[in-house]
C-alpha atoms as a PDB file:
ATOM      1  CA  UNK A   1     101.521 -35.945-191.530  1.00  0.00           C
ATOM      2  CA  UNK A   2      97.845 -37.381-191.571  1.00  0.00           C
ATOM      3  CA  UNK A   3      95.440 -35.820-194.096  1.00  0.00           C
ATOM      4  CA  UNK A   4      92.012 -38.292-193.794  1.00  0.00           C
ATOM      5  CA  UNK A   5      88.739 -37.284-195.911  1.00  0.00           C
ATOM      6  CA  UNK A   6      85.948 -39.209-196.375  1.00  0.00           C
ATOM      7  CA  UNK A   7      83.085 -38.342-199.530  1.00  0.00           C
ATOM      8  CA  UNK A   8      79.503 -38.615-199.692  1.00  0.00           C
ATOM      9  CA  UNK A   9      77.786 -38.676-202.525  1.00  0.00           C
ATOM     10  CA  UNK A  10      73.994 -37.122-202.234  1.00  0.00           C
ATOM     11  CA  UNK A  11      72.659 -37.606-205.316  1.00  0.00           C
ATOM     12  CA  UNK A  12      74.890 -38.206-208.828  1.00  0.00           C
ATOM     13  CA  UNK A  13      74.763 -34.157-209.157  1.00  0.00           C
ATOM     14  CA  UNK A  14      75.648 -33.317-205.380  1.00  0.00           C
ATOM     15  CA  UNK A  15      78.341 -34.310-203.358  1.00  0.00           C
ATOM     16  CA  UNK A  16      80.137 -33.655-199.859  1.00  0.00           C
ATOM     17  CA  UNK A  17      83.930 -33.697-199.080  1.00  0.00           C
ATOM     18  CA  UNK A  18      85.293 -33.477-195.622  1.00  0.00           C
ATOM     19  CA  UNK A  19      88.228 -34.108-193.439  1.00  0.00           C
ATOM     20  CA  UNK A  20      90.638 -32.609-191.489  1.00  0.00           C
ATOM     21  CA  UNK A  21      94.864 -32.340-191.653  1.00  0.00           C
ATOM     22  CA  UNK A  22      97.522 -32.423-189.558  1.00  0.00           C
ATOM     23  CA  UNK A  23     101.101 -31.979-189.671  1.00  0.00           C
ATOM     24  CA  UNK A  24     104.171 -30.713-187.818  1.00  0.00           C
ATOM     25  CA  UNK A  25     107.132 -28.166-189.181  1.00  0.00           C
ATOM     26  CA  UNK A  26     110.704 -28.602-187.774  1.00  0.00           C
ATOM     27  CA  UNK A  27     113.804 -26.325-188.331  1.00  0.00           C
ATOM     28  CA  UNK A  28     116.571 -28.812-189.202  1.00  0.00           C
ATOM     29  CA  UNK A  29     120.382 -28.520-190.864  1.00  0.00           C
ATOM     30  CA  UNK A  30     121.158 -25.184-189.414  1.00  0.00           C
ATOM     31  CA  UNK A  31     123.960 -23.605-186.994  1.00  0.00           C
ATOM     32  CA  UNK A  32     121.798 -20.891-185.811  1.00  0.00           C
ATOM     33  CA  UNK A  33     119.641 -20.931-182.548  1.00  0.00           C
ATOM     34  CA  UNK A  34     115.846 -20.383-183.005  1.00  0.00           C
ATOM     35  CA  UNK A  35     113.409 -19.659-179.737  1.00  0.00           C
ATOM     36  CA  UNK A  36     111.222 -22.152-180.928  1.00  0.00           C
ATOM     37  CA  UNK A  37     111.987 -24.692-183.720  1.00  0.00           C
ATOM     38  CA  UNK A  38     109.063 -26.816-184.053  1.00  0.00           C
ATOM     39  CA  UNK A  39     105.333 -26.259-184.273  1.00  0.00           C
ATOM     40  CA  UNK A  40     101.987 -27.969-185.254  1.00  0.00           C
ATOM     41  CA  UNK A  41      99.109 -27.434-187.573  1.00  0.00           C
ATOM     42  CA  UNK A  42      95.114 -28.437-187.522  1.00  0.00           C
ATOM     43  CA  UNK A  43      92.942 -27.762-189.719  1.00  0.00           C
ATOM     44  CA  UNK A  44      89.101 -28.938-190.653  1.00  0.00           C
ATOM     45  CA  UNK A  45      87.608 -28.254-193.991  1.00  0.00           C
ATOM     46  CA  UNK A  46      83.957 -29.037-195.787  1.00  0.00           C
ATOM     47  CA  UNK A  47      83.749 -29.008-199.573  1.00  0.00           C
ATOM     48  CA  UNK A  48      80.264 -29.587-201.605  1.00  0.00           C
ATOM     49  CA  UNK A  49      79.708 -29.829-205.546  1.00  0.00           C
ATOM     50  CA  UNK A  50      76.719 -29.475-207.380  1.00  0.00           C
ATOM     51  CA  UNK A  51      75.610 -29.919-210.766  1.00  0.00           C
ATOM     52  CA  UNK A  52      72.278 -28.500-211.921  1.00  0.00           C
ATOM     53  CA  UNK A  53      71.721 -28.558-216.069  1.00  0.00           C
ATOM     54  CA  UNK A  54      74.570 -26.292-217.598  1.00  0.00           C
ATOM     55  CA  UNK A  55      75.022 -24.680-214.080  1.00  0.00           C
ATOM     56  CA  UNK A  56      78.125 -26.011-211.583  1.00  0.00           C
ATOM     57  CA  UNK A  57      78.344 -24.672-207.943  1.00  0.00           C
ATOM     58  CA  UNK A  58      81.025 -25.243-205.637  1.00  0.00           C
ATOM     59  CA  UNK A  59      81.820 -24.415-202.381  1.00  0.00           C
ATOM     60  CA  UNK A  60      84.541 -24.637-199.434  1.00  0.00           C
ATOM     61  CA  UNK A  61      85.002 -24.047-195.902  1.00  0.00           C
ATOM     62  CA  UNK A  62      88.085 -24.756-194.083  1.00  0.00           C
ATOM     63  CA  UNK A  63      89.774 -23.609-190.289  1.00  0.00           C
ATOM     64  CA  UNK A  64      93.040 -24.161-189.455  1.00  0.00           C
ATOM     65  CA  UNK A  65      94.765 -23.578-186.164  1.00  0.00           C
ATOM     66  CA  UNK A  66      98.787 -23.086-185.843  1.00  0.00           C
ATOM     67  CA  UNK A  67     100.882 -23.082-182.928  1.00  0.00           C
ATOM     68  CA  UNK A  68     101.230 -19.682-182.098  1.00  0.00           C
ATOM     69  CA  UNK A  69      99.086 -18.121-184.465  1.00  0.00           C
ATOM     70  CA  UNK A  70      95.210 -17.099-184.345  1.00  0.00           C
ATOM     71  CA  UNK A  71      92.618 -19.812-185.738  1.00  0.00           C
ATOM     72  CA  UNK A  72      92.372 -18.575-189.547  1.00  0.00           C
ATOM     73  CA  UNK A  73      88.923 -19.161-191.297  1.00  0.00           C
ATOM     74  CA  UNK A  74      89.554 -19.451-194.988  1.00  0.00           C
ATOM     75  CA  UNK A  75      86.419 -19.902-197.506  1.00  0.00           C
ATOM     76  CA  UNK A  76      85.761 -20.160-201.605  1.00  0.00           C
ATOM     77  CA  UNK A  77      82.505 -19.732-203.683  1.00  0.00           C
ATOM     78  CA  UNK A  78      82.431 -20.500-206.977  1.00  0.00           C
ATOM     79  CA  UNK A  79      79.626 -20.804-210.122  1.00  0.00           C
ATOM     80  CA  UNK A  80      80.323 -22.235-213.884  1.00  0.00           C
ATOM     81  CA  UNK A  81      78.260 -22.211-216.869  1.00  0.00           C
ATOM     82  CA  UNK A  82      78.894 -25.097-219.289  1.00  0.00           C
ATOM     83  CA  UNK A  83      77.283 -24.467-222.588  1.00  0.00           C
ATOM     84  CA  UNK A  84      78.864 -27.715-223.510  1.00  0.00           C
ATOM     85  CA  UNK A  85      81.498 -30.365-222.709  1.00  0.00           C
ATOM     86  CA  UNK A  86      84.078 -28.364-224.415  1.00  0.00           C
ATOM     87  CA  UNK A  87      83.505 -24.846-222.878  1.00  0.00           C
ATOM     88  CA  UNK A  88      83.669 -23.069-219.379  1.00  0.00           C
ATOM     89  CA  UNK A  89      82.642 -20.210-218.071  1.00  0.00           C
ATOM     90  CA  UNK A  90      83.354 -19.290-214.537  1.00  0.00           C
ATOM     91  CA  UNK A  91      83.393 -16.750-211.592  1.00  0.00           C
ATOM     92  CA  UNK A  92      84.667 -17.156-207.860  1.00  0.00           C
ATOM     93  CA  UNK A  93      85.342 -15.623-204.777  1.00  0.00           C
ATOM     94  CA  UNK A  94      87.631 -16.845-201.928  1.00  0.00           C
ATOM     95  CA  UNK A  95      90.311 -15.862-199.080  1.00  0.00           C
ATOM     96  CA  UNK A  96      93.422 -17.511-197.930  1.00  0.00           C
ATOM     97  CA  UNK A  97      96.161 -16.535-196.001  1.00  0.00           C
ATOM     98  CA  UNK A  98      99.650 -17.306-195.452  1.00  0.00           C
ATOM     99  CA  UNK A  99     101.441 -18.265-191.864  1.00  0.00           C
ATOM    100  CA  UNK A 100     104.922 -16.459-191.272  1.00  0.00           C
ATOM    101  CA  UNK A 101     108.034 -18.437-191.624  1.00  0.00           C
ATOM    102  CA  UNK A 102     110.313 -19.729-188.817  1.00  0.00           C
ATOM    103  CA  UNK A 103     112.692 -17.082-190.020  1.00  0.00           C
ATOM    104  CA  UNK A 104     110.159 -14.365-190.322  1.00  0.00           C
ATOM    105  CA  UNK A 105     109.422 -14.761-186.734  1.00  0.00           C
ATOM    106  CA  UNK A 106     112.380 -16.538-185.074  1.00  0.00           C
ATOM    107  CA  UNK A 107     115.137 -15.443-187.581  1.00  0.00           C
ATOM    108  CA  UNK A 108     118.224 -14.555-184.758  1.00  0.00           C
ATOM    109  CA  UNK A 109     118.538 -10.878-184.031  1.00  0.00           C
ATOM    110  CA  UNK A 110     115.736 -10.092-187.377  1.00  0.00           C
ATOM    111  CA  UNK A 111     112.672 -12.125-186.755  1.00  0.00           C
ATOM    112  CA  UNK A 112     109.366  -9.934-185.609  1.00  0.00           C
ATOM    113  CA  UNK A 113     107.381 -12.806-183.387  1.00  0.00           C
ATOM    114  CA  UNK A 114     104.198 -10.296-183.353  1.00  0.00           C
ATOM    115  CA  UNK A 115     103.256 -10.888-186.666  1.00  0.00           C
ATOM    116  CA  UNK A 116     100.115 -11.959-187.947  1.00  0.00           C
ATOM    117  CA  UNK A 117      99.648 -14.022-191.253  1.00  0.00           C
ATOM    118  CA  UNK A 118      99.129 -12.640-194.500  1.00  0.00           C
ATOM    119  CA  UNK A 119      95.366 -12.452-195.844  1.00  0.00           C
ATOM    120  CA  UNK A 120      93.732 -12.524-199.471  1.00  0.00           C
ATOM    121  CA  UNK A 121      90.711 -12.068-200.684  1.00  0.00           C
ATOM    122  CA  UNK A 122      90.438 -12.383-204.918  1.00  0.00           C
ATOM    123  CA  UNK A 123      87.991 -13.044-206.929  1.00  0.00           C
ATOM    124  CA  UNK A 124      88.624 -14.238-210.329  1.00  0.00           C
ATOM    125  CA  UNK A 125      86.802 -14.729-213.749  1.00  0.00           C
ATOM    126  CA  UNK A 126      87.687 -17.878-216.173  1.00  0.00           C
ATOM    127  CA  UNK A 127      87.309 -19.105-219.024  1.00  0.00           C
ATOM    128  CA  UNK A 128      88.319 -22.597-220.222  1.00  0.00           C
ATOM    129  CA  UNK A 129      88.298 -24.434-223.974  1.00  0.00           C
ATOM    130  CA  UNK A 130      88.833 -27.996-224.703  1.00  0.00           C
ATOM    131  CA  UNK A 131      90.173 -28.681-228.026  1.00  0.00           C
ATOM    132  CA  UNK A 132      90.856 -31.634-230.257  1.00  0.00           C
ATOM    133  CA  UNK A 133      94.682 -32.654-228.309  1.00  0.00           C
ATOM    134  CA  UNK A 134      94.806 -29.742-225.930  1.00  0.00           C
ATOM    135  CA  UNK A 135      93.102 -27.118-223.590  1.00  0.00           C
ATOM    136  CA  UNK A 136      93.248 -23.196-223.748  1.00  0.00           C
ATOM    137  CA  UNK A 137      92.070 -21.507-220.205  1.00  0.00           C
ATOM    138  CA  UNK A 138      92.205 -17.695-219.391  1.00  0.00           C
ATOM    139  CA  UNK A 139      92.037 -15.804-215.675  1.00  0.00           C
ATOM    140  CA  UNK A 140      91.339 -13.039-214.954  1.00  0.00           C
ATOM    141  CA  UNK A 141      91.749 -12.008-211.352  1.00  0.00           C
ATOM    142  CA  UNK A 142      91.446  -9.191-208.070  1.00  0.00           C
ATOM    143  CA  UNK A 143      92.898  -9.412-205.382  1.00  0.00           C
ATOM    144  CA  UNK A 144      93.515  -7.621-201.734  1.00  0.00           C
ATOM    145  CA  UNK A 145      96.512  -8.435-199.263  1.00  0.00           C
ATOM    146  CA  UNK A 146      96.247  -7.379-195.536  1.00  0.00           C
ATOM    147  CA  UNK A 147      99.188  -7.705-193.409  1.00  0.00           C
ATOM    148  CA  UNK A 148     101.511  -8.571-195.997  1.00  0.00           C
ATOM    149  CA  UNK A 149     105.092  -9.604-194.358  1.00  0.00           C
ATOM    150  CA  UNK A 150     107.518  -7.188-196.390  1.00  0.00           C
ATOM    151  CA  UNK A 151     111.371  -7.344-194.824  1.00  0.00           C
ATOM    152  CA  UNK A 152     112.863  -4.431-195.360  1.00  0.00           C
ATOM    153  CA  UNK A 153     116.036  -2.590-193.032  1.00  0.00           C
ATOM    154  CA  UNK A 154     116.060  -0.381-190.240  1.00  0.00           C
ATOM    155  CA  UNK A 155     117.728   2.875-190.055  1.00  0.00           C
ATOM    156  CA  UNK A 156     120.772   1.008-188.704  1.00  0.00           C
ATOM    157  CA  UNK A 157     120.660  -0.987-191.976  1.00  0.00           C
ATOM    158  CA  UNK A 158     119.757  -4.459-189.895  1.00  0.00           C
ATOM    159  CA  UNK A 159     116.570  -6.315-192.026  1.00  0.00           C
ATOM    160  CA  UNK A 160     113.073  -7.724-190.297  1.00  0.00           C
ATOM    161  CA  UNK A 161     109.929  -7.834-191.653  1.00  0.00           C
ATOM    162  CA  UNK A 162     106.901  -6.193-190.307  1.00  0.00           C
ATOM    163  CA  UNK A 163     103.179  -6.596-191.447  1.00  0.00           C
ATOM    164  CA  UNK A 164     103.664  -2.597-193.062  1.00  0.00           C
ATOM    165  CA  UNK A 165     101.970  -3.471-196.425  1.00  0.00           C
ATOM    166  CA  UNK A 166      98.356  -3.548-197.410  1.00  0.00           C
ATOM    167  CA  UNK A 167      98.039  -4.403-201.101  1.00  0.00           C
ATOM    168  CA  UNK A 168      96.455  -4.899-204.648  1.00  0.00           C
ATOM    169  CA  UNK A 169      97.566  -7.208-206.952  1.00  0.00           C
ATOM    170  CA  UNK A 170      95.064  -7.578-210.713  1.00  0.00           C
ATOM    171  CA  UNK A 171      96.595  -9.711-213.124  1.00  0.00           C
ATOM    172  CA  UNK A 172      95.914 -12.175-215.788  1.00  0.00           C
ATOM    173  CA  UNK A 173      96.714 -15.943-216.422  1.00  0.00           C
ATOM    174  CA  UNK A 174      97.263 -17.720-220.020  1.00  0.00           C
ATOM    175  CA  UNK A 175      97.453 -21.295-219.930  1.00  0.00           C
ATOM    176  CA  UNK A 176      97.700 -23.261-223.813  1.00  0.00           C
ATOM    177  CA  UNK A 177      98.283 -26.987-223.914  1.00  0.00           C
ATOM    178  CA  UNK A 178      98.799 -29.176-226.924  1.00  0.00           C
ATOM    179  CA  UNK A 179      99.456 -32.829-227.780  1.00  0.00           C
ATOM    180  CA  UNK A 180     101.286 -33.339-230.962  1.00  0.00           C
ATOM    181  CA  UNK A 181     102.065 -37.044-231.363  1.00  0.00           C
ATOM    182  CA  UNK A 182     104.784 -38.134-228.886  1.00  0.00           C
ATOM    183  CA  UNK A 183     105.420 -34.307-228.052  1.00  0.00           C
ATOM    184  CA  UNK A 184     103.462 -31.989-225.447  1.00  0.00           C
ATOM    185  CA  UNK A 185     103.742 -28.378-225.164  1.00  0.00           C
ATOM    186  CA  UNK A 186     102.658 -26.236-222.424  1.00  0.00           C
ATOM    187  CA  UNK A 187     102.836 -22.755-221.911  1.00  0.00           C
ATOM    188  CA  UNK A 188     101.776 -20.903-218.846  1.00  0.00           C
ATOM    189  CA  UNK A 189     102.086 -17.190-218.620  1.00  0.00           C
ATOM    190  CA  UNK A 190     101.123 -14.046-216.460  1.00  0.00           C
ATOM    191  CA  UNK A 191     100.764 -10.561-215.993  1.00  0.00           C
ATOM    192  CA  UNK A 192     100.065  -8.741-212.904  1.00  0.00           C
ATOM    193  CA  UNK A 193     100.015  -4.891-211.846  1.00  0.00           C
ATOM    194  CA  UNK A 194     100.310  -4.938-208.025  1.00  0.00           C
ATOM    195  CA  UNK A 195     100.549  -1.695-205.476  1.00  0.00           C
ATOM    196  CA  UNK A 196     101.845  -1.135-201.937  1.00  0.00           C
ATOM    197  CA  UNK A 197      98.581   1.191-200.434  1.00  0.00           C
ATOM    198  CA  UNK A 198     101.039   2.554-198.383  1.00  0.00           C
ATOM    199  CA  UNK A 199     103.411   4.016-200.987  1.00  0.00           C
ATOM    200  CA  UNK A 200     101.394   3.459-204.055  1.00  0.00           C
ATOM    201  CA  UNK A 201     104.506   1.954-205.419  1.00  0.00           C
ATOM    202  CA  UNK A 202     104.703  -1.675-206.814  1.00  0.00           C
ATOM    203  CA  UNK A 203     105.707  -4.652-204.514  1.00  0.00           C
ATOM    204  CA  UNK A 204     108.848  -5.960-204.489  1.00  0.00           C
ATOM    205  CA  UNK A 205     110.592  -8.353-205.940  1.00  0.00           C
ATOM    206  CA  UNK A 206     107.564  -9.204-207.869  1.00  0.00           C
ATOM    207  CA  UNK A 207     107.963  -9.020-211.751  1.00  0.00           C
ATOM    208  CA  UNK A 208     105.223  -8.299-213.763  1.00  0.00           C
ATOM    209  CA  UNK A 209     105.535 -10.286-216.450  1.00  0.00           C
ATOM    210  CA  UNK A 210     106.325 -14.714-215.921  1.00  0.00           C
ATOM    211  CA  UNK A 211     106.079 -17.354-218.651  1.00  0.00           C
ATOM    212  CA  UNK A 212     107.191 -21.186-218.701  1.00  0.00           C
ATOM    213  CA  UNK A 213     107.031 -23.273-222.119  1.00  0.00           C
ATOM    214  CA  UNK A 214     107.643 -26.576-221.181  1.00  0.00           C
ATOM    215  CA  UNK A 215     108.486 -29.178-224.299  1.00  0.00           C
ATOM    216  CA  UNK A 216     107.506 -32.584-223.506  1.00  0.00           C
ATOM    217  CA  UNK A 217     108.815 -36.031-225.793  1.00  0.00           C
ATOM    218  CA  UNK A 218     107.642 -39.816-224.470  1.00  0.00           C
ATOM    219  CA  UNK A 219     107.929 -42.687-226.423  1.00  0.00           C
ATOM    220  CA  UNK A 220     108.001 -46.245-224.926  1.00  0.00           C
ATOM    221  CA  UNK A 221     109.429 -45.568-221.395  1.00  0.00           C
ATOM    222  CA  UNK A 222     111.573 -42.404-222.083  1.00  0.00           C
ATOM    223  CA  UNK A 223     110.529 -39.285-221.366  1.00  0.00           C
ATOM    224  CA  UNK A 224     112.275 -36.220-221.851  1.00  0.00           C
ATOM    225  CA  UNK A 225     111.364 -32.121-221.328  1.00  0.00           C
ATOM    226  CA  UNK A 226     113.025 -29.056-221.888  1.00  0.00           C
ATOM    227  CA  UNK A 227     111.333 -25.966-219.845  1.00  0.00           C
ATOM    228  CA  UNK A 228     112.445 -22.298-220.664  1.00  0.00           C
ATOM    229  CA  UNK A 229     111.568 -20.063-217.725  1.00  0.00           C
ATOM    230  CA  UNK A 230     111.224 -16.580-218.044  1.00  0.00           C
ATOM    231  CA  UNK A 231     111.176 -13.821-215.306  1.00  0.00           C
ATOM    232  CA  UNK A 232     110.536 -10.236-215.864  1.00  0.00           C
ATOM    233  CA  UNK A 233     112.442  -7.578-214.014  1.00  0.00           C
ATOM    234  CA  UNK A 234     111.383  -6.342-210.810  1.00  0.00           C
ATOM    235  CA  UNK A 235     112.138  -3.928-207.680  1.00  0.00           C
ATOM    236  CA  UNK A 236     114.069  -5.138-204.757  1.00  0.00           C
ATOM    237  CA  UNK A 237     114.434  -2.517-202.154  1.00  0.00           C
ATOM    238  CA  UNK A 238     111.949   0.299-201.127  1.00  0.00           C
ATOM    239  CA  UNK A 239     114.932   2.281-199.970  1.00  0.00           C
ATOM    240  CA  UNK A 240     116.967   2.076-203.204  1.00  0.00           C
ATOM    241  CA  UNK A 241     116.780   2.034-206.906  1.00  0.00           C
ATOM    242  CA  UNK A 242     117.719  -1.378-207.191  1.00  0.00           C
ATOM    243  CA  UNK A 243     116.389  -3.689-209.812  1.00  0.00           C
ATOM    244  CA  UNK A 244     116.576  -7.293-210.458  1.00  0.00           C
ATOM    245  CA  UNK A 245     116.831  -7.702-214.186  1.00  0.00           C
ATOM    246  CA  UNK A 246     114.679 -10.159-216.235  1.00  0.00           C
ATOM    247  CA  UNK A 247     115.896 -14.001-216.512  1.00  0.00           C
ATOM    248  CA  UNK A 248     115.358 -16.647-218.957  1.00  0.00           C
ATOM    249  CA  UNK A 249     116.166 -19.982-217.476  1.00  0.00           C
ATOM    250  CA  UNK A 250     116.826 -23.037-218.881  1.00  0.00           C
ATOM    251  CA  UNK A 251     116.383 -26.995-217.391  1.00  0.00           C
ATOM    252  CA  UNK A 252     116.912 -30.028-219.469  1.00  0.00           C
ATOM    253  CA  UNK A 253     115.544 -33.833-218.037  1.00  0.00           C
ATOM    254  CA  UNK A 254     115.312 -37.238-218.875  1.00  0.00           C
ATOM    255  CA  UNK A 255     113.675 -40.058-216.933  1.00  0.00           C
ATOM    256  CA  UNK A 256     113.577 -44.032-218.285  1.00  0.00           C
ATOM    257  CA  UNK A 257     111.504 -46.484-216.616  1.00  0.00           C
ATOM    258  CA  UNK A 258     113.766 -49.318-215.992  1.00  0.00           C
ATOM    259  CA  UNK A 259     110.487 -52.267-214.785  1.00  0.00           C
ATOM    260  CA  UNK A 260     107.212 -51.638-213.548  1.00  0.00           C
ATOM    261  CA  UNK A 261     108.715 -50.644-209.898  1.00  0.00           C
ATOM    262  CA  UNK A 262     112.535 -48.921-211.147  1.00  0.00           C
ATOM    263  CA  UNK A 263     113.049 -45.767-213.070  1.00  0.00           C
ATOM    264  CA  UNK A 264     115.821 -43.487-213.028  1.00  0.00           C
ATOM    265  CA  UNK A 265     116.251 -40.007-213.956  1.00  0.00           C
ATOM    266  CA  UNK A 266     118.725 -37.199-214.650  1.00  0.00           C
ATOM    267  CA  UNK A 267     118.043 -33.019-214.559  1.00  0.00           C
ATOM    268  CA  UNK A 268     120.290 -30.445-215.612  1.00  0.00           C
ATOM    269  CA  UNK A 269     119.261 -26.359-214.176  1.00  0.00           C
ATOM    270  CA  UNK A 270     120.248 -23.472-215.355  1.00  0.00           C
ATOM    271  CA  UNK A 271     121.754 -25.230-218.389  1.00  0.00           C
ATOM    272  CA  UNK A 272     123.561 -21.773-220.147  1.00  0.00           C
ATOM    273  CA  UNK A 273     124.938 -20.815-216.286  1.00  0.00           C
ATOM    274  CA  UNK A 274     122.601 -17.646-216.314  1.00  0.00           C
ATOM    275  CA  UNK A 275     124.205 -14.724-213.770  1.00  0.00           C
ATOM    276  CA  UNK A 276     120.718 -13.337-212.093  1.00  0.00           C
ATOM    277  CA  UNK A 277     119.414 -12.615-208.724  1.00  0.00           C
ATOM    278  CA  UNK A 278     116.129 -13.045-206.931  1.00  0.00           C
ATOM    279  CA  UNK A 279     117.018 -10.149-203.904  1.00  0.00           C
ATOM    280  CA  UNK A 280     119.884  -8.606-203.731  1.00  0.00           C
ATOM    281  CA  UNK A 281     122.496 -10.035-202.267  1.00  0.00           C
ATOM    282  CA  UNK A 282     120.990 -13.740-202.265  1.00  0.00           C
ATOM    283  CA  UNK A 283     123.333 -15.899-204.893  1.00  0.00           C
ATOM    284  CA  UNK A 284     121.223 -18.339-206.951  1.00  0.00           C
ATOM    285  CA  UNK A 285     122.932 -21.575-208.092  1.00  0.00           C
ATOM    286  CA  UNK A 286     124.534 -21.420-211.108  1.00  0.00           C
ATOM    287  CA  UNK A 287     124.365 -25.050-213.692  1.00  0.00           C
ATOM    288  CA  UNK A 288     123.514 -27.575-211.661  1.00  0.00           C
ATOM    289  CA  UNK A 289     122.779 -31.387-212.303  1.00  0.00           C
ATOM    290  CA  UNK A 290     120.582 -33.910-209.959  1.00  0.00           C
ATOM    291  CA  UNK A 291     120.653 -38.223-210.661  1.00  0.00           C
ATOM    292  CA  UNK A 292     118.080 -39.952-209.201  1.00  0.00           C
ATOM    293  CA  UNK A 293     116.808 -43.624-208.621  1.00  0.00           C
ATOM    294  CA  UNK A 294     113.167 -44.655-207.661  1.00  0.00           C
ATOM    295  CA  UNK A 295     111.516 -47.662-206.572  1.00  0.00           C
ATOM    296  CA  UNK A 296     108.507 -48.256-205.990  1.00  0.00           C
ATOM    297  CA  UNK A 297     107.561 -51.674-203.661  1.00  0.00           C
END
């Protein structure tokens, strides 16, 4: 991969960011035979800041080309209001768009190789607080999917996906973070009401309610978090009445930094062994634990 940028600063109120990306995606560590396995990605992008008074602009421009795929011009517009160092006051417009898979389009005997990526277009209001030890922010957003990759079976009960759905999705975000002495709490939660256009039905496998309250304790070099993850219930399959019921997760971890270049580190998922599915007939991993060593030279 090879991501250079370079910045230039116009004035101390305007500055310039630009650079371009490259990188290459393999499939690896599988038995089955894709028509292609490998492909590479360009991209180009221009980003520009400016401050005037109370007032903050931003902007970004950015092209990227994919083996395979059309060139896919992505943009985002954005203007703040700062009454003060503590408060912010937003609104922003942008697209974006996401590249099928290897399996969505190569997938042996299911993958569709005419499909196009998935566009976006939202724009989103927010509002952001800075408090004594921790930060409050609110979104609000809109947004409109074209061509979004839905897999779904045929009448002969084999799955592909297709780019069938066009698609609404208006939600909001909650994000609350506090420092309380050596502990840090951080809560991050949605809601979203989204609808297939072409069955004014909600998308699948998409809950409408998430949360994550992660419980953070460092002192000296320990640090330790517990993170409950919560999932709300959601459809699975247009063609049945299945639904995957709500989840509450929880991961424990613990980390110690050994010297200045050696820490080590230990993670426990799915502590309680929760039972729960993310699409039918996919099996999750039940507990689960993960050791790790890292040094740095």
């Amino acid at each position: 991969m090879w991501f250079p940028r370079s910045v230039c600063e116009l004035s101390e109120n305007t500055s310039f960011v630009g650079g371009f990306d490259w990188y290459e995606e393999r499939v690896s560590n599988t038995s089955s035979v894709y028509v292609k396995d490998k492909r590479t990605a360009r991209a180009v992008f221009i980003q520009s800041r400016h401050q005037m008074n109370s007032f903050l602009f931003e902007g970004a421009l950015r092209q990227d080309n994919i083996q395979g795929l059309d060139n896919e011009v992505t943009y985002n517009l954005s203007a703040g209001y700062q009454p003060n160092a503590d408060w912010l006051l937003s609104i922003s417009q942008g697209t974006g768009f996401k590249a099928p898979t290897f399996n969505d389009l190569y997938w042996p005997g299911g993958g569709n190789k005419d499909l196009m990526p998935e566009e976006v277009k939202s724009t989103e209001i927010l509002i952001r607080n800075h408090f004594n030890n921790g930060i409050l922010e609110v979104s609000i957003y809109d947004s409109e999917i074209d061509n979004l990759i839905n897999w779904a079976p045929d009448a002969s009960g084999v799955w592909h996906p297709e780019n069938i759905d066009n698609a609404t999705a208006q939600g909001v975000d909650f994000t609350f973070a506090l420092q309380t002495g050596d502990f840090s709490h951080l809560v991050a939660a949605g809601y979203v009401e989204t609808e297939d256009k072409s069955t004014g039905k909600e998308l699948l496998r998409r809950p409408k309610v998430t949360a994550i309250y992660t419980l953070g304790y460092q002192v000296d070099a320990l640090t330790a978090n517990l993170v409950l993850d919560y999932r709300g219930e959601s459809k699975d399959n247009k063609y049945s009445a299945v639904t995957l019921n709500s989840v509450l997760l929880t991961d424990i971890s613990l980390s110690y930094q050994l010297s200045d270049k050696l820490s080590v580190s230990g993670k426990v998922n799915n502590l309680f062994d929760r039972d729960y599915t993310v699409a039918e007939h996919y099996l999750t991993d039940g507990i689960n634990y993960q050791l790790a060593a890292t040094y740095t030279f």
